[in-house]
Protein backbone atom coordinates (compact mmCIF):
# COMPACT_ATOMS: atom_id res chain seq x y z
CA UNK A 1 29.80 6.46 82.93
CA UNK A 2 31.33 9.14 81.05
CA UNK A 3 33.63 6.81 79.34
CA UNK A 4 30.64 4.10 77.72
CA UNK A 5 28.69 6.90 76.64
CA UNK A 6 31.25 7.64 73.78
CA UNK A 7 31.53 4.02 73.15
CA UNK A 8 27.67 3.73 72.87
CA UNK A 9 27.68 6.09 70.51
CA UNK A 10 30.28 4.70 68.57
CA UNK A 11 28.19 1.11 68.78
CA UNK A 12 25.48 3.15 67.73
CA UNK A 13 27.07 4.95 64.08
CA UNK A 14 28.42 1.30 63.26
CA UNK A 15 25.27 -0.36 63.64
CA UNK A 16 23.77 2.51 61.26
CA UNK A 17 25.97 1.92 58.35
CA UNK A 18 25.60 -1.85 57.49
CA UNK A 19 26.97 -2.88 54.30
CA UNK A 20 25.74 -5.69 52.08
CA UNK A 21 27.40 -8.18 49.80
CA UNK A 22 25.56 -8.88 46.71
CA UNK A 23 26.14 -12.35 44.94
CA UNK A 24 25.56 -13.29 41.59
CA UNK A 25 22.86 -15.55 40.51
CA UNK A 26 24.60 -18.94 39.39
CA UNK A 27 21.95 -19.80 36.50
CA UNK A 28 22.23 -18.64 32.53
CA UNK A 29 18.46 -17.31 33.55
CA UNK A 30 19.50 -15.81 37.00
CA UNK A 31 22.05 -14.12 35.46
CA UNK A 32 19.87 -12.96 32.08
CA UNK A 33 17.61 -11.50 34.53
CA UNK A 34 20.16 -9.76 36.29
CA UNK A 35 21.34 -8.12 32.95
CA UNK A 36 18.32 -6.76 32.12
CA UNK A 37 17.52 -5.30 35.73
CA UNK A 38 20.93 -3.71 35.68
CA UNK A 39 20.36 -2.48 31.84
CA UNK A 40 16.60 -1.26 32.66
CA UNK A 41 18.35 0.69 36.32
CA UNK A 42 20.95 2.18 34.12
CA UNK A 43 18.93 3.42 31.67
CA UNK A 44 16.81 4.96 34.12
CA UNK A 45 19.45 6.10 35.62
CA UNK A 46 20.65 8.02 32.52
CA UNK A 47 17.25 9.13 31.49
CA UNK A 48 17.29 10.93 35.28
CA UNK A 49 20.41 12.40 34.86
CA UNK A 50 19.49 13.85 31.37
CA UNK A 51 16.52 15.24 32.94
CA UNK A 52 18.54 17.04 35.89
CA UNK A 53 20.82 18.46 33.03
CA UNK A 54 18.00 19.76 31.26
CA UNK A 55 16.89 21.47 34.40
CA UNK A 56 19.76 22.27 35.75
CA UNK A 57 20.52 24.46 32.14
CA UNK A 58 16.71 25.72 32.51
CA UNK A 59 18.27 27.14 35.73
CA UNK A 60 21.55 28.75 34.44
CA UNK A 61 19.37 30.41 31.55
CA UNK A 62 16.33 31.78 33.67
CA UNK A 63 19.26 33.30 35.95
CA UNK A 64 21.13 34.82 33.51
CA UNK A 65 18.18 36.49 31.82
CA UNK A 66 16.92 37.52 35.23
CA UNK A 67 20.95 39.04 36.12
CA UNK A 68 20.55 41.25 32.03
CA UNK A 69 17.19 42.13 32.70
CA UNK A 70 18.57 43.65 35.99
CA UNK A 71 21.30 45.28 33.88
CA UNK A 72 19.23 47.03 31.36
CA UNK A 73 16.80 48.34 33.99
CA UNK A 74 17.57 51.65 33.57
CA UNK A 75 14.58 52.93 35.55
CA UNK A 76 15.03 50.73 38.64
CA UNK A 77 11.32 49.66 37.99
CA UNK A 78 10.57 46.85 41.19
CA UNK A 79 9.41 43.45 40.18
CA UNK A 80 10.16 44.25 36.54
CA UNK A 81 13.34 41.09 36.83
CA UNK A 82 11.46 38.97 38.82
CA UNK A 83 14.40 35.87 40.31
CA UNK A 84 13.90 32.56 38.41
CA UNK A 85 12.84 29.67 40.83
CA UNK A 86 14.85 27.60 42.77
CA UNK A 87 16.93 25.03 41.06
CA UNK A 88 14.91 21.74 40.35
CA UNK A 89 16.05 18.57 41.99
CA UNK A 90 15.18 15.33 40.23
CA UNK A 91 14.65 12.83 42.59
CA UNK A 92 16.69 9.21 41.49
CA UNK A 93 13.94 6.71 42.25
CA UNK A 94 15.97 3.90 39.66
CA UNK A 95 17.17 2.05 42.36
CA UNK A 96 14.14 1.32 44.47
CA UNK A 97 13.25 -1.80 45.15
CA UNK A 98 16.45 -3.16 43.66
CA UNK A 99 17.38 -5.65 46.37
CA UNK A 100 14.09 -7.79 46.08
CA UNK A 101 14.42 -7.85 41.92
CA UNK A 102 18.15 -8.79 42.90
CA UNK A 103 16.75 -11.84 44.70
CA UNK A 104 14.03 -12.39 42.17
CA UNK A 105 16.83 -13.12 39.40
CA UNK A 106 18.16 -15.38 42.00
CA UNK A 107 20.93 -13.63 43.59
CA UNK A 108 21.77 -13.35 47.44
CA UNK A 109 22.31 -10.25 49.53
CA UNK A 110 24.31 -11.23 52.62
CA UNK A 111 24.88 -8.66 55.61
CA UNK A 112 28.61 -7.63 56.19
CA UNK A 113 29.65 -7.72 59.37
């Protein structure tokens, strides 16, 4: 018994990560469509990234005014540097829903096994 649980669990971790193939529509239109979902995800995908950046240098500013107000405290007043908040995370939502657009255009998403 103490051997299959290992393997079980094993069994279990492959079965988690399946991996898909994605083919092509074969169509001019199928594969028109799939341009323009792949140009409308990648923008998005670069308008989500220019938004973390933009938050992400929020962050680094807000921290290093907090770390010179801190410095030119001289009279060690409490809550006069108050922290900045915690980093924002922006959350990538570009991809959702992909797979059944991906059909829509006509492709095929085929489990790897």
């Amino acid at each position: 018994m103490l051997i299959r649980l290992p393997t079980l669990a094993v069994a279990v971790l492959l079965t988690a990560c399946t991996q898909y193939r994605y083919i092509d529509p074969q169509t001019p239109e199928g594969l028109d469509c799939l341009h323009k979902l792949d140009a409308r995800v990648n923008a998005c995908e670069n308008k989500v990234k220019e938004q973390q950046d933009n938050f992400d240098s929020l962050h680094e500013t807000q921290t290093r005014a907090a770390q010179q107000c801190e410095h030119f405290n001289a009279h060690n007043m409490p809550n006069a540097c108050p922290p900045p908040p915690s980093p924002t995370k922006v959350s990538n939502y570009c991809r959702s829903g992909y797979r059944e657009k991906f059909v829509e255009c006509g492709g095929k998403v085929e489990e790897i096994e």
